[in-house]
C-alpha atoms as a PDB file:
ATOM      1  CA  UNK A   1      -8.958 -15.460   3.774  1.00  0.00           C
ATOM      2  CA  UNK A   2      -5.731 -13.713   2.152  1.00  0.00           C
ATOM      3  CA  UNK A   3      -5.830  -9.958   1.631  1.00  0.00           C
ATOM      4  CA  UNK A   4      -3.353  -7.950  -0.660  1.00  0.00           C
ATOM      5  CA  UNK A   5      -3.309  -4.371   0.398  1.00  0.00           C
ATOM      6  CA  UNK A   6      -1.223  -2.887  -2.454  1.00  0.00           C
ATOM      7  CA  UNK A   7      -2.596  -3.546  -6.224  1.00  0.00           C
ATOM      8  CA  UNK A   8      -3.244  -1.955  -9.109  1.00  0.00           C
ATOM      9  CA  UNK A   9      -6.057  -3.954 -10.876  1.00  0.00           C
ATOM     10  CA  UNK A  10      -6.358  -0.685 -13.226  1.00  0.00           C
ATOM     11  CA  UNK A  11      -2.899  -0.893 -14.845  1.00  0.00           C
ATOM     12  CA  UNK A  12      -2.530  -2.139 -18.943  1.00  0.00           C
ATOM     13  CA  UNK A  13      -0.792  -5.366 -17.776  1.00  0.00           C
ATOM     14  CA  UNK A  14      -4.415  -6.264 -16.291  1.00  0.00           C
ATOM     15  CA  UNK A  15      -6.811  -4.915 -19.243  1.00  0.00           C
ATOM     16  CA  UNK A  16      -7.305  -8.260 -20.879  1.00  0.00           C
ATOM     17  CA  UNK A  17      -8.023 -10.471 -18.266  1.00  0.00           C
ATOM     18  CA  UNK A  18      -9.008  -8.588 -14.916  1.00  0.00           C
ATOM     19  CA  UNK A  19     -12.128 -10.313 -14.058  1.00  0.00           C
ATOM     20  CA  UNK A  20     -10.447 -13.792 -14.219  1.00  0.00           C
ATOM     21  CA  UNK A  21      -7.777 -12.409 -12.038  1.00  0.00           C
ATOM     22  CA  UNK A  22     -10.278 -11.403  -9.597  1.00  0.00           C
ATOM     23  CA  UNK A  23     -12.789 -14.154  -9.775  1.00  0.00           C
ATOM     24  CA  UNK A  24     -10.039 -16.552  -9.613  1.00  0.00           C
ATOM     25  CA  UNK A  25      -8.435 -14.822  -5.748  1.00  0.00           C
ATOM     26  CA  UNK A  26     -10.975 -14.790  -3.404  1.00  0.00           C
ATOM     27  CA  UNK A  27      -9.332 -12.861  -0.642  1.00  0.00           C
ATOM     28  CA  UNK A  28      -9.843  -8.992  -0.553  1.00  0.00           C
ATOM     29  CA  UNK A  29      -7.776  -6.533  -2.600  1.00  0.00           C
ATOM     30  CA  UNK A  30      -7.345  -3.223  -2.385  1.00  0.00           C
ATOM     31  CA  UNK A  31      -6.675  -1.326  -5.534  1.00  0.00           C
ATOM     32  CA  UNK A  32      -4.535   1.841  -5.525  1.00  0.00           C
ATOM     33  CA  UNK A  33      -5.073   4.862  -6.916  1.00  0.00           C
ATOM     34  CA  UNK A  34      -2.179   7.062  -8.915  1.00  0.00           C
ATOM     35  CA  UNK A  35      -3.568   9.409 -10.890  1.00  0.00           C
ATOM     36  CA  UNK A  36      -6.547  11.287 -11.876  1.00  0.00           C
ATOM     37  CA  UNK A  37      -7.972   8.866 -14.316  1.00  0.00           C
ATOM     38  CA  UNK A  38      -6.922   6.045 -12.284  1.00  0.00           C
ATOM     39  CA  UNK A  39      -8.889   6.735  -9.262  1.00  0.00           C
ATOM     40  CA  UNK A  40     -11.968   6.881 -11.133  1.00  0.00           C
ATOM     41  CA  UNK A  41     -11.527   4.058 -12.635  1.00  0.00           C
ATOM     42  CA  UNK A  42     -10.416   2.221  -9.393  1.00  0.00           C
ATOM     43  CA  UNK A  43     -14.046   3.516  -8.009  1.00  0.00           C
ATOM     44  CA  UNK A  44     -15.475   1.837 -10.982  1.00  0.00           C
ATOM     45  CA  UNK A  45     -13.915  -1.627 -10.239  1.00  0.00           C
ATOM     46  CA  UNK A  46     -14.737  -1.670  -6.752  1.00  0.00           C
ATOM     47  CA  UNK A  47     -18.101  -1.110  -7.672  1.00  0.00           C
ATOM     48  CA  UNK A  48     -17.995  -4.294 -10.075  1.00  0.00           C
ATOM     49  CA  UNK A  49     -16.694  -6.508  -6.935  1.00  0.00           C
ATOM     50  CA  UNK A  50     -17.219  -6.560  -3.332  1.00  0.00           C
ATOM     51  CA  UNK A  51     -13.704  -8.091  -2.793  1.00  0.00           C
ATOM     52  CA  UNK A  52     -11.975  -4.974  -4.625  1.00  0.00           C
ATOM     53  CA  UNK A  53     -11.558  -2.300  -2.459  1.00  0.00           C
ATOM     54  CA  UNK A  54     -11.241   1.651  -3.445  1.00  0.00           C
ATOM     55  CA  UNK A  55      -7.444   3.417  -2.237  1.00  0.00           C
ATOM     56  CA  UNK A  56      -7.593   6.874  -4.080  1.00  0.00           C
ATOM     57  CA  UNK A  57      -4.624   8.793  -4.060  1.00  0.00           C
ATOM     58  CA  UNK A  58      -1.776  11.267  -6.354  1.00  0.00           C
ATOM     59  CA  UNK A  59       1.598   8.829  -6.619  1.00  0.00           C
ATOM     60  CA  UNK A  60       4.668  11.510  -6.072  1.00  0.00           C
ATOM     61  CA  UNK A  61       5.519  11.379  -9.412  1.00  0.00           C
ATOM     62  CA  UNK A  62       1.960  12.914 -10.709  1.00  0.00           C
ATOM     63  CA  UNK A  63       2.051  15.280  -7.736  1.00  0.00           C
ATOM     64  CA  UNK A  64       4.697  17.272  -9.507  1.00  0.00           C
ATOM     65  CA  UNK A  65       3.031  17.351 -12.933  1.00  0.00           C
ATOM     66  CA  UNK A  66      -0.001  18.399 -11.152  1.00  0.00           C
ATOM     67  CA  UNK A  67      -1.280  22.220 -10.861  1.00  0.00           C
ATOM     68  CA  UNK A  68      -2.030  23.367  -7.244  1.00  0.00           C
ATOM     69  CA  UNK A  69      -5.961  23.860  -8.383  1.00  0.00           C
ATOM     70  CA  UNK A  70      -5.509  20.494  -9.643  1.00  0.00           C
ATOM     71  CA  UNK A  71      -4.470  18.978  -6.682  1.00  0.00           C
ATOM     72  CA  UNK A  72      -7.018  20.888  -4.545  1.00  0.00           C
ATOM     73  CA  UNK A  73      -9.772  19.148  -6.919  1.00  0.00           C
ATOM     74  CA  UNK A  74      -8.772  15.678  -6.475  1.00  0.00           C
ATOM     75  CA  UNK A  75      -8.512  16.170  -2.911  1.00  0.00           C
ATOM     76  CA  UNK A  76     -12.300  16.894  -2.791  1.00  0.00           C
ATOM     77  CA  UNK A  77     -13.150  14.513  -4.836  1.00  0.00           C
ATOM     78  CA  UNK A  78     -11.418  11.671  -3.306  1.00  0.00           C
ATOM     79  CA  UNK A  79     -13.274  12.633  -0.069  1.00  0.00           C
ATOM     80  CA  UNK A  80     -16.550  13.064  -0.864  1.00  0.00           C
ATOM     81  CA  UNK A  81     -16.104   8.797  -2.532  1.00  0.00           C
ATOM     82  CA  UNK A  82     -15.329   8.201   0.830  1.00  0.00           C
ATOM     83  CA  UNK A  83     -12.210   5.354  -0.217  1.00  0.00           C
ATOM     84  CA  UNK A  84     -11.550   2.611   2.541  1.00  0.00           C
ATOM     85  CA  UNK A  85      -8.020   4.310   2.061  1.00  0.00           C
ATOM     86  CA  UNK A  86      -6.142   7.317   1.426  1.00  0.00           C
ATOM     87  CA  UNK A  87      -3.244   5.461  -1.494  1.00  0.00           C
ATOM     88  CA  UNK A  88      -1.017   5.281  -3.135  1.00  0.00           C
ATOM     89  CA  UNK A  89       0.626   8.429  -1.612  1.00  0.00           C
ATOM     90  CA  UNK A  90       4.228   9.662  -0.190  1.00  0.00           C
ATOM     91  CA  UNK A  91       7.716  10.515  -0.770  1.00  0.00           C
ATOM     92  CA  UNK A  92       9.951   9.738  -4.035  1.00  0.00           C
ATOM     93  CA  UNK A  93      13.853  10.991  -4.045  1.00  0.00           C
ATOM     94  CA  UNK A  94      13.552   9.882  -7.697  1.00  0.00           C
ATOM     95  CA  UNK A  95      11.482  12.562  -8.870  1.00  0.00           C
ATOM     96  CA  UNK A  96      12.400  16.339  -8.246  1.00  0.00           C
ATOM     97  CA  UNK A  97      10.568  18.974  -6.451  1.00  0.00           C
ATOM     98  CA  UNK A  98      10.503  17.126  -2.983  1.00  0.00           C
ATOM     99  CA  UNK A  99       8.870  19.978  -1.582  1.00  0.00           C
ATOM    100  CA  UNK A 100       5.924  19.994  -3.530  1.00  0.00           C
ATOM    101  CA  UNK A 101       5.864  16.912  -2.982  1.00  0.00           C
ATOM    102  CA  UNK A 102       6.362  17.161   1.058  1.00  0.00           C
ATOM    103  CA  UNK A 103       3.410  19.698   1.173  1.00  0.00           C
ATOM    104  CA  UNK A 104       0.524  17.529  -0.606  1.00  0.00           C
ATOM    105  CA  UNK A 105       1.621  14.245   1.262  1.00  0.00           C
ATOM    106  CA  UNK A 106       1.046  16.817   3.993  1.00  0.00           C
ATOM    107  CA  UNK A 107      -2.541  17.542   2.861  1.00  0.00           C
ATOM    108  CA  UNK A 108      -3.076  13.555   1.856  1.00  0.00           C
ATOM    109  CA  UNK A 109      -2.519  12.674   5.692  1.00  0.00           C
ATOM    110  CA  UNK A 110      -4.435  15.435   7.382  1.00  0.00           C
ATOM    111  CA  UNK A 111      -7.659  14.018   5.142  1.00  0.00           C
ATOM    112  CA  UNK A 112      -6.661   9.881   6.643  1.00  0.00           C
ATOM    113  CA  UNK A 113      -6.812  11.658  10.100  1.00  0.00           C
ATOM    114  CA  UNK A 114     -10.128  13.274   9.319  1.00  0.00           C
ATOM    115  CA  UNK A 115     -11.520  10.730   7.142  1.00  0.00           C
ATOM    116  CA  UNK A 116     -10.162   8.100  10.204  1.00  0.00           C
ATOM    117  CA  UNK A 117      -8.930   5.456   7.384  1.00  0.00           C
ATOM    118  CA  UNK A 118      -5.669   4.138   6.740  1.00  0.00           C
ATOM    119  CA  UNK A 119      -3.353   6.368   4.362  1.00  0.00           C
ATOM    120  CA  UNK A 120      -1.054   3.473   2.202  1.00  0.00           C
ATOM    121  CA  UNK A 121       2.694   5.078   1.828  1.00  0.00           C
ATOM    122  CA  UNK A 122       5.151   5.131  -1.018  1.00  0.00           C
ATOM    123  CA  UNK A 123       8.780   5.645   0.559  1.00  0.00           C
ATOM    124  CA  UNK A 124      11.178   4.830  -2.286  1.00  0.00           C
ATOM    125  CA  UNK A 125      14.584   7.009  -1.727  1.00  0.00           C
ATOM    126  CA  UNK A 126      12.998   8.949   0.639  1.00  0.00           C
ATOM    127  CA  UNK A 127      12.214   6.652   3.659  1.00  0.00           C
ATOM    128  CA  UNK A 128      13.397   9.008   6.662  1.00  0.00           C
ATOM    129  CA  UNK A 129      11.656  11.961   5.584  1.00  0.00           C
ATOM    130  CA  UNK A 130       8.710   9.990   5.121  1.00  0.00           C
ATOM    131  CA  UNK A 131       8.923   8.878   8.787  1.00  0.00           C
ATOM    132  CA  UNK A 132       9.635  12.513   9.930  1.00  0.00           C
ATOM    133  CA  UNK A 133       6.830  13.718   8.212  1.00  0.00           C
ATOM    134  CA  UNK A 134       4.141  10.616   9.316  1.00  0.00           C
ATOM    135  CA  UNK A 135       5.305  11.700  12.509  1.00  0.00           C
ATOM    136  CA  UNK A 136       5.089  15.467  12.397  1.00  0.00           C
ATOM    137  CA  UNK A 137       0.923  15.044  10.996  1.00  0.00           C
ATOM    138  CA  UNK A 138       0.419  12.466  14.070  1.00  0.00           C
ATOM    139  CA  UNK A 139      -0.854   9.978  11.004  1.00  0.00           C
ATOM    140  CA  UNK A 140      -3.166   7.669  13.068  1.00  0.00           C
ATOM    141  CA  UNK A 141      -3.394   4.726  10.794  1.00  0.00           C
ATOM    142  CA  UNK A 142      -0.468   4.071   8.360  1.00  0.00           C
ATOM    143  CA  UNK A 143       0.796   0.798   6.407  1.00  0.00           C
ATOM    144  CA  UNK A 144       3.967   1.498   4.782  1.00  0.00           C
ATOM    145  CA  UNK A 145       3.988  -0.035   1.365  1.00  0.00           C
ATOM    146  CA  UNK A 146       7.249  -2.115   0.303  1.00  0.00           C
ATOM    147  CA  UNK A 147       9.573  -0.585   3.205  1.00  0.00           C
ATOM    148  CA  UNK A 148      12.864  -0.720   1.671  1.00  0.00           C
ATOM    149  CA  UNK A 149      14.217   1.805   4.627  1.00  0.00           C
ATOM    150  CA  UNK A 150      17.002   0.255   7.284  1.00  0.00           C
ATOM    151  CA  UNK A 151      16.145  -1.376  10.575  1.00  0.00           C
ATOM    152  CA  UNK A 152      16.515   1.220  12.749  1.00  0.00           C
ATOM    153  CA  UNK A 153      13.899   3.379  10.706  1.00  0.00           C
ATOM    154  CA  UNK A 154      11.702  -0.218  10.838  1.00  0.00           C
ATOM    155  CA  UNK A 155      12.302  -0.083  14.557  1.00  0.00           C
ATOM    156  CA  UNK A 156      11.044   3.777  14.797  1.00  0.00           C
ATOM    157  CA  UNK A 157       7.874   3.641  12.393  1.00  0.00           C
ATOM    158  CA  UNK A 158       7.133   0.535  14.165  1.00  0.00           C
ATOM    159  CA  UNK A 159       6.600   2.437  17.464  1.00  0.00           C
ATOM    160  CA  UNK A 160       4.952   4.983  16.129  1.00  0.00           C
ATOM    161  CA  UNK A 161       2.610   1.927  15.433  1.00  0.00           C
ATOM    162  CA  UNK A 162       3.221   2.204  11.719  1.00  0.00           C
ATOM    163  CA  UNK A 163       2.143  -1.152   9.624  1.00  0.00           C
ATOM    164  CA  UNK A 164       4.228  -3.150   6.940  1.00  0.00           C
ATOM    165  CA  UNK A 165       3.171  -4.666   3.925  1.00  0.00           C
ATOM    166  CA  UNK A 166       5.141  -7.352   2.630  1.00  0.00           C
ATOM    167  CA  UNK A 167       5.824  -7.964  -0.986  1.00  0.00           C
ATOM    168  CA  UNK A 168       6.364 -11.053  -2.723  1.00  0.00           C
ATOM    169  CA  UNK A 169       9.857 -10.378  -2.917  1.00  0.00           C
ATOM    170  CA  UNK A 170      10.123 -11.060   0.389  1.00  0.00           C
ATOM    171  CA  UNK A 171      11.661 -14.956  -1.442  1.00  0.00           C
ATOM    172  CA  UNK A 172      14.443 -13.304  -2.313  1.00  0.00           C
ATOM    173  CA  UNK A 173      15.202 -10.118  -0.682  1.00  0.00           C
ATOM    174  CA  UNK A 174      17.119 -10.259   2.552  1.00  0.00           C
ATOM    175  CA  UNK A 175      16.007  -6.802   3.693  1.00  0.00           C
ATOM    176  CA  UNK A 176      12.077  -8.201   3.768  1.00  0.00           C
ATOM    177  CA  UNK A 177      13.008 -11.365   5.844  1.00  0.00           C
ATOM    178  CA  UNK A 178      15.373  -9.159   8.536  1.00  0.00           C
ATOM    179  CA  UNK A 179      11.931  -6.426   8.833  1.00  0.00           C
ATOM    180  CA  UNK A 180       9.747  -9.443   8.655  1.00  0.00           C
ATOM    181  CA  UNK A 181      11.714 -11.262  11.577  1.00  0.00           C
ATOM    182  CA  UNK A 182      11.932  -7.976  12.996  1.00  0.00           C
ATOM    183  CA  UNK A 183       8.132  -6.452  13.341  1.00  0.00           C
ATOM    184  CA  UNK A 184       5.666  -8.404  15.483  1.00  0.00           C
ATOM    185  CA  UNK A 185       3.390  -9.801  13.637  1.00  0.00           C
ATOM    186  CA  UNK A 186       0.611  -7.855  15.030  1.00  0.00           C
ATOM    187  CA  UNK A 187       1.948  -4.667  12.442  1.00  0.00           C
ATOM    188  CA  UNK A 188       2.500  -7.058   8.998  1.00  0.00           C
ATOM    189  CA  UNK A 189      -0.290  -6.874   6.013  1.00  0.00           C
ATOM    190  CA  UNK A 190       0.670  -8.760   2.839  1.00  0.00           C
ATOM    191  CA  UNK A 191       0.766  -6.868  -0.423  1.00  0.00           C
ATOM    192  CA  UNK A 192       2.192  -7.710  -4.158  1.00  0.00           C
ATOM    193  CA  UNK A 193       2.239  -4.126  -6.017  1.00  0.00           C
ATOM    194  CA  UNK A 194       0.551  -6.222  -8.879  1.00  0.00           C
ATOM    195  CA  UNK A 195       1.528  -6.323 -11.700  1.00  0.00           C
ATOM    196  CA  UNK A 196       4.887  -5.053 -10.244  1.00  0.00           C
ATOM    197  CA  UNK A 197       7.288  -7.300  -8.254  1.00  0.00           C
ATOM    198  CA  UNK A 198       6.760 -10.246  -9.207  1.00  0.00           C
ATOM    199  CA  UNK A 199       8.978 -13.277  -7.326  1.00  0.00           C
ATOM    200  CA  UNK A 200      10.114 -14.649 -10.649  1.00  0.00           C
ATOM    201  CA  UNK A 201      11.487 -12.385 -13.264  1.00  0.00           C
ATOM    202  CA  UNK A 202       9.195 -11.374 -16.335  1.00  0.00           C
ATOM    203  CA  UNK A 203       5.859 -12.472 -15.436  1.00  0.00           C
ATOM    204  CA  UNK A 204       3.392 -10.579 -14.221  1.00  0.00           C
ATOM    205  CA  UNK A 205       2.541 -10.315 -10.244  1.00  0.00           C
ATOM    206  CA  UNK A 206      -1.651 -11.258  -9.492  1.00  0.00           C
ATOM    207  CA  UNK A 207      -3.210 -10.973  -5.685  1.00  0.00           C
ATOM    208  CA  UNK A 208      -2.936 -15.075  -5.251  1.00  0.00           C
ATOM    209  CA  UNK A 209       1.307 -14.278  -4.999  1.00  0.00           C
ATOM    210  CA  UNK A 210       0.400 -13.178  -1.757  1.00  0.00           C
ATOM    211  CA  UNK A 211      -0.035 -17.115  -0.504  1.00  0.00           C
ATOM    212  CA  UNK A 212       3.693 -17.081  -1.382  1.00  0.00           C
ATOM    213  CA  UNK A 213       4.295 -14.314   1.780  1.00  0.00           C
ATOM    214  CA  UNK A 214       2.041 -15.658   3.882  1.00  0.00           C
ATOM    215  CA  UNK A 215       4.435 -18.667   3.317  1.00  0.00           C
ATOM    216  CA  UNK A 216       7.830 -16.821   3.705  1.00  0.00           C
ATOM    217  CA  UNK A 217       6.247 -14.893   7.007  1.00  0.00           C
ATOM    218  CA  UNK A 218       5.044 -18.704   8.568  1.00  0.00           C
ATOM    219  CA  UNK A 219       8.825 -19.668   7.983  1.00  0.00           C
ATOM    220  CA  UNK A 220      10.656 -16.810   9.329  1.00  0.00           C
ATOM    221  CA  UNK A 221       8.248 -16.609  12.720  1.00  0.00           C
ATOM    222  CA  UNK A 222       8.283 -20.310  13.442  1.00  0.00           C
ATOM    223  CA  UNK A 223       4.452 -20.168  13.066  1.00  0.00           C
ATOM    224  CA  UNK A 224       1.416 -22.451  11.022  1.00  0.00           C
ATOM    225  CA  UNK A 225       0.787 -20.457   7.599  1.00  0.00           C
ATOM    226  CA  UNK A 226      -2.740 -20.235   8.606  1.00  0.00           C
ATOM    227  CA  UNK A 227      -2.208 -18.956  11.803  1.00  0.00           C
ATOM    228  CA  UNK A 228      -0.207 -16.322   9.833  1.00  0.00           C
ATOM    229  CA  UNK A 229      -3.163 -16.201   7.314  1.00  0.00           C
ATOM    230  CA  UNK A 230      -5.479 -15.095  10.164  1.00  0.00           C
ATOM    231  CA  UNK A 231      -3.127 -12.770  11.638  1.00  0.00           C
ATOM    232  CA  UNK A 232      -2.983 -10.780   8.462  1.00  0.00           C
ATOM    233  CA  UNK A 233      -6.823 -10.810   8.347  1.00  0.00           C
ATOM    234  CA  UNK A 234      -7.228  -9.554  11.818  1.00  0.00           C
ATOM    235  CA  UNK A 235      -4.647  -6.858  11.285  1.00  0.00           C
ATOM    236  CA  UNK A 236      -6.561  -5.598   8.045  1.00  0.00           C
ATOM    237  CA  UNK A 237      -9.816  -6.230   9.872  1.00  0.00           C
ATOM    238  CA  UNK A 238      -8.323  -3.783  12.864  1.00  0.00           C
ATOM    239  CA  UNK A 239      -7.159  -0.941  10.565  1.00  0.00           C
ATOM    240  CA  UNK A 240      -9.426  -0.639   7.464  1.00  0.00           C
END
């Protein structure tokens, strides 16, 4: 069975046609959260489908268009819906304000610890600090969502016990192969962003892309694809 950890069923790109897209993958997805709105509406799809899985979480980029009391509020509420994860949350050098946005990645890790589920992390620009601060929480369960940060960071997060998920990019990014080649495959979980980052330019990325990883990963670690298949599962299996 494939599993795509990182994708966001919710988004315009999927309004038309989501139940096909779901109907027609039958691995598990889990669907991220990014804003208000979205989470609830990311609660309502996994309700629709027991292969759709709830990740509620504030993306950096709404944490810093976000009141405190506003923040406080979706905290709460995505606690008491109980999410299989805490995403998609982290760290964004893009966006100002990193220490607003330092403090409620803070709060989004203590409620993983005490919820005990996995918290899925957004690193873009800011993939040190992100480490540092996964570290300075003592985040139990972590997958790090499209790690774009350099090996020796990949080396670190990966014994802290960190996880990877590996985007479909992986065909033609050389950073994805090196981490992939790099991690054991005991830490990898297979993701696409959908619809983001798609493999071929233009079209839009679906949960089935991640047969094209699984693929990639096979290559790179001398092993069957569904040996790697079955690895992923057990991984997801062991964390969420």
């Amino acid at each position: 069975m494939l599993v795509d950890v990182h994708a966001h069923l919710t988004y315009e790109k999927f309004d038309e046609d989501v139940d096909e897209v779901i109907n027609k993958f039958k691995g598990i997805i889990i669907t991220n959260g990014t804003f208000v709105e979205d989470n609830r509406k990311v609660l309502k799809l996994s309700k629709k489908y027991s292969n759709v899985k709830p990740a509620l979480g504030i993306y950096p980029g709404h944490i810093i268009e976000m009141s405190d009391d506003e923040l406080k509020k979706e905290l709460k509420f995505i606690e008491e819906n109980k999410p299989i994860a805490i995403g998609e949350v982290g760290l964004d050098g893009t966006y100002e304000n990193m220490d607003k946005q330092i403090i409620w990645f803070k709060e989004f890790i203590k409620l993983s610890n005490k919820l005990e589920i996995p918290i899925i992390v957004h690193t873009r620009k800011a993939e040190a600090k992100v480490i540092d601060v996964l570290e300075e929480m003592k985040a139990k369960k972590v997958v790090l969502h499209c790690f774009s940060g350099n090996m020796k960071l990949v080396v670190r997060a990966e014994k802290l016990g960190y996880n990877f998920s590996v985007p479909v990019i992986i065909t033609y990014l050389e950073h994805f192969k090196e981490l992939v080649k790099k991690v054991s495959i005991t830490k990898l979980l297979t993701e696409t962003d959908a619809p983001f980052l798609s493999n071929i330019k233009g079209e839009r990325n679906e949960p089935k892309n991640v047969a094209i990883t699984i693929k990639e990963i096979a290559k790179l670690k001398n092993m069957v694809e569904i040996e790697v298949e079955n690895s992923i599962l057990m991984n997801y299996k062991r964390l969420f």
